[in-house]
Protein backbone atom coordinates (compact mmCIF):
# COMPACT_ATOMS: atom_id res chain seq x y z
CA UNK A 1 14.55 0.22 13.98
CA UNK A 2 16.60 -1.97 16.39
CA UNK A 3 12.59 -2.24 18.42
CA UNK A 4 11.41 -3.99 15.05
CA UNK A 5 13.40 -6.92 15.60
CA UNK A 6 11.81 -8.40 18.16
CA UNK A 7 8.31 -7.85 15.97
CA UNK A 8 7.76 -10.51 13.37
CA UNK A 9 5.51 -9.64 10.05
CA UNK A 10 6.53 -5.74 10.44
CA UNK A 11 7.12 -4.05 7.12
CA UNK A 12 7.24 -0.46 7.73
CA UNK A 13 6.63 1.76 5.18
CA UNK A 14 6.98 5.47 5.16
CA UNK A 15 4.44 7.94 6.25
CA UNK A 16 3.83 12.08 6.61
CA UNK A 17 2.85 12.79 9.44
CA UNK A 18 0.38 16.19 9.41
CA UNK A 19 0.72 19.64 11.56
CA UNK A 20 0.96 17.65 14.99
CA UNK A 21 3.65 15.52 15.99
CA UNK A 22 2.93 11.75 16.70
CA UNK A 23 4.29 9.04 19.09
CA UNK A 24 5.38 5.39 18.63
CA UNK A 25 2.67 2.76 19.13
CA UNK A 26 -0.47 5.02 17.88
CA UNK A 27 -2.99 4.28 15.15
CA UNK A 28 -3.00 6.79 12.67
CA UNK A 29 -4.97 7.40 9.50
CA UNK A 30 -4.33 8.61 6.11
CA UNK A 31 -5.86 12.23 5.19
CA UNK A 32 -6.48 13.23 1.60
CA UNK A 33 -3.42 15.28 1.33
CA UNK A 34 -1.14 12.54 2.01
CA UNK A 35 -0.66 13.23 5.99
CA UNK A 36 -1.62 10.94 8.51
CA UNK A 37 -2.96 12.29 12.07
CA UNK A 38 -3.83 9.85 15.21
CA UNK A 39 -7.11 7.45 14.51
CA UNK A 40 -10.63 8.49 16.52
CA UNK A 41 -11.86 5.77 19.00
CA UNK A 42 -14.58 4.16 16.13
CA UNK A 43 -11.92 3.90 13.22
CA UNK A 44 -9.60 1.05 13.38
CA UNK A 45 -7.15 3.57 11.61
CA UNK A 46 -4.59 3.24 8.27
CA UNK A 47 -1.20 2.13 10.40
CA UNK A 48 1.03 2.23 14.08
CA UNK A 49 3.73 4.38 14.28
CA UNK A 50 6.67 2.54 14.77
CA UNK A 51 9.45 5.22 16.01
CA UNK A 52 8.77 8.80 17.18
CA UNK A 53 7.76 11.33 14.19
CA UNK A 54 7.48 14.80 14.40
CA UNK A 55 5.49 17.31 13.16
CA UNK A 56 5.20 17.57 9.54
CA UNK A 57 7.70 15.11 8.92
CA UNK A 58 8.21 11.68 7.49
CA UNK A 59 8.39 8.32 9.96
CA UNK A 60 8.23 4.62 9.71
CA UNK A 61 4.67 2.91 10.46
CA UNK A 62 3.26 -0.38 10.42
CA UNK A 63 -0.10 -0.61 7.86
CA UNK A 64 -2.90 -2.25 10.08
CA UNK A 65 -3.86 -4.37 7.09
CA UNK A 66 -0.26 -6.22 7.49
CA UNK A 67 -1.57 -8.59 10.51
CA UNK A 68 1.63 -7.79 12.49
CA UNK A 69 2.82 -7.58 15.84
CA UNK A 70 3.29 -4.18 16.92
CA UNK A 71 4.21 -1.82 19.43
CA UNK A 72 0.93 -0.27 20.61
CA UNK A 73 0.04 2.54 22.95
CA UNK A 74 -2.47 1.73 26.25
CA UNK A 75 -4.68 4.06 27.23
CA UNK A 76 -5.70 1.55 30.15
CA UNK A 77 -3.94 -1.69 32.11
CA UNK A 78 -4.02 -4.44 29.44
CA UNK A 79 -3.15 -7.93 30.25
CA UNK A 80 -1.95 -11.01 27.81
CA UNK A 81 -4.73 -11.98 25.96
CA UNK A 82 -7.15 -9.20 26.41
CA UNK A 83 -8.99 -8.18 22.94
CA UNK A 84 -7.11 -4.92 21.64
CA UNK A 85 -9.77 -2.09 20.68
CA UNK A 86 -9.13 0.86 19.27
CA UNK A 87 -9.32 3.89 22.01
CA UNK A 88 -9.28 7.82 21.82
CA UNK A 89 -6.65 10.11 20.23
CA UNK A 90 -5.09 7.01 18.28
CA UNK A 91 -4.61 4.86 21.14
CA UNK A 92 -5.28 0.90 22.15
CA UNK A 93 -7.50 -0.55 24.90
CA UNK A 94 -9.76 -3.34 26.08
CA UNK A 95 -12.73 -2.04 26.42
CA UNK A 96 -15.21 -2.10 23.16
CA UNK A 97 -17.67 0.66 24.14
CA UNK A 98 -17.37 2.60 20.82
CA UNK A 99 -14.44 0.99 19.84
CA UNK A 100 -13.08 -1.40 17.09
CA UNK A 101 -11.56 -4.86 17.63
CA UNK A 102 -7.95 -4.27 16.44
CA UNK A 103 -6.42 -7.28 17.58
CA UNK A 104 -5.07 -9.35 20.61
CA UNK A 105 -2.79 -7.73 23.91
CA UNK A 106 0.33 -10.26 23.45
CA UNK A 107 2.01 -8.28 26.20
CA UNK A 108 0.58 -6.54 29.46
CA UNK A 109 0.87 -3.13 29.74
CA UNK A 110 0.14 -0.39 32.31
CA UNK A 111 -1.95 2.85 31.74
CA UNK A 112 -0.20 5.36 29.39
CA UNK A 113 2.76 2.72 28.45
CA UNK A 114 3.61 0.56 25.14
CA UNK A 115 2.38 -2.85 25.21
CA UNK A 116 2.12 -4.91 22.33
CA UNK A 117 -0.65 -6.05 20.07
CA UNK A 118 -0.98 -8.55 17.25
CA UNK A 119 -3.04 -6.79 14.87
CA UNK A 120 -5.87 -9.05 13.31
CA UNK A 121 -5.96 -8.83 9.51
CA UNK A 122 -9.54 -8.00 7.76
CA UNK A 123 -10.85 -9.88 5.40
């Protein structure tokens, strides 16, 4: 929880995640039992991860609803002030092509590092 610190707005709340483990800084969504599993590229997803959960276990995540700056996953280079989109397998990206605007890149990032997005609340 020390990362949170730095993150203003965060208030985590407690999620399951399903049969696959899940890292810090990916969208997830909520399933009908109660599990969440990383987001598809066209679904903005329920929350980010926050810390490292495994399988079928319980972890801290951010709701996506919250408007908060968060530690998010880049499937791509990302600079400050890029849109944020949602990308495959519960990641974040720049480019919209079947995507979802999430928010806006406050911190670059490489390929396959955290960045870190502030999530735009919708109305």
């Amino acid at each position: 929880m020390a990362d949170l610190a730095t993150h203003i707005g965060i208030v985590p709340m407690t999620v399951l995640a399903s049969t696959s483990a899940i890292s810090r800084g990916y969208r997830v969504t909520l399933a009908s039992d109660s599990t969440v599993s990383v987001s598809a590229i066209g679904v903005r997803g329920d929350f980010v991860v926050t810390n490292d959960i495994a399988a079928s276990s319980y972890g801290a995540a951010c709701p996506m609803q919250a408007g908060a700056k968060v530690d998010a996953f880049a499937s791509e280079a990302v600079s400050v002030g890029d849109a944020a989109y949602s990308a495959a397998s519960g990641a974040f990206s720049k480019t919209s092509t079947n995507a979802i605007l999430v928010g806006k890149w406050v911190q670059a990032a490489s390929a396959n590092t955290l960045g870190t997005v502030l999530i735009e609340t919708v109305a």
